[in-house]
Protein backbone atom coordinates (compact mmCIF):
# COMPACT_ATOMS: atom_id res chain seq x y z
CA UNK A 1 0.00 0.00 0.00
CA UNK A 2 2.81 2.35 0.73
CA UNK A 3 4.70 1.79 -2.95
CA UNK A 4 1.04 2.51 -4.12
CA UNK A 5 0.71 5.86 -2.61
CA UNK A 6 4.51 6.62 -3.30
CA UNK A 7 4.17 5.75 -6.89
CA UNK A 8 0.79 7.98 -7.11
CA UNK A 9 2.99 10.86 -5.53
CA UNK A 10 5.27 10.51 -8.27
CA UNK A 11 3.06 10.17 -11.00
CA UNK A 12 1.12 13.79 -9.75
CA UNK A 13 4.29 15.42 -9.21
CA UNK A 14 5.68 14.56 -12.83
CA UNK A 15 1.87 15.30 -14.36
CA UNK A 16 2.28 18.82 -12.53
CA UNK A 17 6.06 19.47 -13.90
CA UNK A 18 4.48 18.40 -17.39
CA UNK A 19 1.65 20.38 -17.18
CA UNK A 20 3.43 23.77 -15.84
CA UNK A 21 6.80 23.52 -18.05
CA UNK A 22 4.38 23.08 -21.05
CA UNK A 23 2.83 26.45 -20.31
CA UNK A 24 4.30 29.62 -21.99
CA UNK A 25 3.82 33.04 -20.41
CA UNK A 26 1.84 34.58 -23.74
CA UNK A 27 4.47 38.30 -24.42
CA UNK A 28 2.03 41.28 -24.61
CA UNK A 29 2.77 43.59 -27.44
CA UNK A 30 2.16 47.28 -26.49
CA UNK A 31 4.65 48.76 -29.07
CA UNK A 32 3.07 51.15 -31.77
CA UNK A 33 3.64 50.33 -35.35
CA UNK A 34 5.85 52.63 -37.09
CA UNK A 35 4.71 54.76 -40.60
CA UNK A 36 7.66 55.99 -42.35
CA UNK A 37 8.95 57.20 -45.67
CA UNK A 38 5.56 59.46 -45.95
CA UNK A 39 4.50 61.02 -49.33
CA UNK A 40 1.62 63.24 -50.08
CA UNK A 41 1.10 64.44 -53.29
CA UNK A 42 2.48 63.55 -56.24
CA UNK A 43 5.82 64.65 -55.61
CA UNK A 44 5.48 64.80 -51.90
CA UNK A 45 4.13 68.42 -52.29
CA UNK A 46 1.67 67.87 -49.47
CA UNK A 47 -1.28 70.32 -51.43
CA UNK A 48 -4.95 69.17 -51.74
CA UNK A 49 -6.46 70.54 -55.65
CA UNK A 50 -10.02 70.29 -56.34
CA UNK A 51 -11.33 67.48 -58.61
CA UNK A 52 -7.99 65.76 -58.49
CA UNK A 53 -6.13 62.85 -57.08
CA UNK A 54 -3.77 62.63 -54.20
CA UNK A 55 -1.50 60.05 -54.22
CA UNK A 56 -0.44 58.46 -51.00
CA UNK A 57 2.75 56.50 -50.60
CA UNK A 58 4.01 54.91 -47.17
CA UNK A 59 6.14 52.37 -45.45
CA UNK A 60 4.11 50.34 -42.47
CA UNK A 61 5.46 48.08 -40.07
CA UNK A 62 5.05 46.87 -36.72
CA UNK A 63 7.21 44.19 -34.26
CA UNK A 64 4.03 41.58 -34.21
CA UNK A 65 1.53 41.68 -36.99
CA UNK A 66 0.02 44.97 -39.27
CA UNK A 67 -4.09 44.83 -39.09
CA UNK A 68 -5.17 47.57 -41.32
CA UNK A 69 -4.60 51.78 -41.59
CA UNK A 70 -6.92 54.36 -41.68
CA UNK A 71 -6.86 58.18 -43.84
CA UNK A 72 -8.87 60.91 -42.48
CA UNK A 73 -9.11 64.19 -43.47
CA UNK A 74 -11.45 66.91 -42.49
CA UNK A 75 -11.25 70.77 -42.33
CA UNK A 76 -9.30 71.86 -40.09
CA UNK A 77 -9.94 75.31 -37.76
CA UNK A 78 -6.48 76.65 -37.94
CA UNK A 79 -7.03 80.23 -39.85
CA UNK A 80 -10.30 79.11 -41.67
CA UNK A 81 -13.75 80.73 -40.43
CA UNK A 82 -15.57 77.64 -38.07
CA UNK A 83 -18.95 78.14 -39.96
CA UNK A 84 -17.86 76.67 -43.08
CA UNK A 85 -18.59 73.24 -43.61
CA UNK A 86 -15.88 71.34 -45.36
CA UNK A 87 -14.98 68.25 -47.43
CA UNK A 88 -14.65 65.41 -45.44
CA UNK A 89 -12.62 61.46 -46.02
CA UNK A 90 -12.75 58.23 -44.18
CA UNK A 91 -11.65 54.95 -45.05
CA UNK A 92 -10.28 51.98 -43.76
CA UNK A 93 -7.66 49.71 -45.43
CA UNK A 94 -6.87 46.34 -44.81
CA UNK A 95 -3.77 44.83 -44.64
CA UNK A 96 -3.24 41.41 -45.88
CA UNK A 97 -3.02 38.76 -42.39
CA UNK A 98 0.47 37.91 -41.25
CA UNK A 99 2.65 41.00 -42.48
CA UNK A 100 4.85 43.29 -39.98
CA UNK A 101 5.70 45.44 -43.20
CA UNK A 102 3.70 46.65 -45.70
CA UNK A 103 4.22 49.12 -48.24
CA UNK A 104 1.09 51.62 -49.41
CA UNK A 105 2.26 52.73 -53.27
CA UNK A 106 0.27 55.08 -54.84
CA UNK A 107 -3.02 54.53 -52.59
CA UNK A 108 -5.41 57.37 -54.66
CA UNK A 109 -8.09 59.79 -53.08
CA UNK A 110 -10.34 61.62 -55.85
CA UNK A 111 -10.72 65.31 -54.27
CA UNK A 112 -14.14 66.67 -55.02
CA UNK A 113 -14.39 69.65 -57.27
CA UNK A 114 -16.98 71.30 -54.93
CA UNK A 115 -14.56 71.00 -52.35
CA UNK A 116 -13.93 74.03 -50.09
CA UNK A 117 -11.00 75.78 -50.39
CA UNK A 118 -9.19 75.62 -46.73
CA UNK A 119 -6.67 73.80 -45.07
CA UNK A 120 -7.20 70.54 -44.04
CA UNK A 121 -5.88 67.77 -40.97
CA UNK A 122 -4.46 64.57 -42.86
CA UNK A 123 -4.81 61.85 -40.55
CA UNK A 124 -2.96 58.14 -41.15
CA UNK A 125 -3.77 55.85 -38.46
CA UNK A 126 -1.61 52.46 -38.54
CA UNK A 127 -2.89 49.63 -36.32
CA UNK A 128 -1.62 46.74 -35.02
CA UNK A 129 -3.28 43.21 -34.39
CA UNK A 130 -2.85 43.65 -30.67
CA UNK A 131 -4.64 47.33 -30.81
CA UNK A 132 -1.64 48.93 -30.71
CA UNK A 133 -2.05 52.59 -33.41
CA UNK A 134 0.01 55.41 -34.16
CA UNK A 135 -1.54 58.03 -36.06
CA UNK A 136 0.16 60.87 -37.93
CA UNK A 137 -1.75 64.17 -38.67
CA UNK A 138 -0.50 66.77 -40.62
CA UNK A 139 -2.12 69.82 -42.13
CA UNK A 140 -2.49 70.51 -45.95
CA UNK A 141 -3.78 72.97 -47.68
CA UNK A 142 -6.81 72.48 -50.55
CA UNK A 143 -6.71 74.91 -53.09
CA UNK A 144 -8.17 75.13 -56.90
CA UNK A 145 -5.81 75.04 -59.38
């Protein structure tokens, strides 16, 4: 009865180191991704024109995994009059599973021709899987030709 016990002693005790050695402590990530190499405008001019295009160019990456980026932009209140109403972007990209870089190439935003003229806060907002962002605003103007 006594080698029984024994034997069940040592059978728990080797379960337990099996069961505890096997288990990882999971690494949080709270580092931001990083946007770099930024262009806006065709020749990184950083000026909004009515009724055309802006090309967007960037370099993404992040230490775990990319999840998608956002580009807002939306009148901004330095040195325009508050009552006017402005033109106004949102979208979300995605950005394919499994990638810690990722490079945006000539991502294009059709300006509207009734636009106002004013300046304007250019938001990119690069996210992370883990919820991690970092968001770069900058402030262009929009002009007609």
């Amino acid at each position: 009865m006594m080698k029984i016990i024994s034997i069940r002693k040592i059978y728990i005790l080797l379960l337990l180191t099996i069961v505890f050695s096997s288990c990882k402590k999971e690494e949080i990530d709270i580092e931001k991704p990083v946007i770099s190499n930024l262009k806006i405008g065709e020749n990184n001019e950083a000026i909004l024109y009515k009724s055309e295009v802006i090309y967007l160019e960037f370099d993404a990456s992040d230490n775990s995994e990319l999840a998608n980026y956002k580009i807002s932009i939306s009148k901004s209140a330095k040195g325009d009059p508050a009552s006017e109403t402005g033109w106004e972007f949102s979208k979300i990209y995605n950005i394919p599973s499994g990638k810690t870089t990722y490079k945006v190439i000539n991502q294009q935003i059709t300006v509207p021709t009734d636009a106002l003229s004013a300046n304007y806060n250019f938001t990119i907002t690069l996210y992370d899987r883990s919820g991690n962002y970092f968001a770069y605003t900058t402030v262009v103007p929009l002009i007609s030709e």
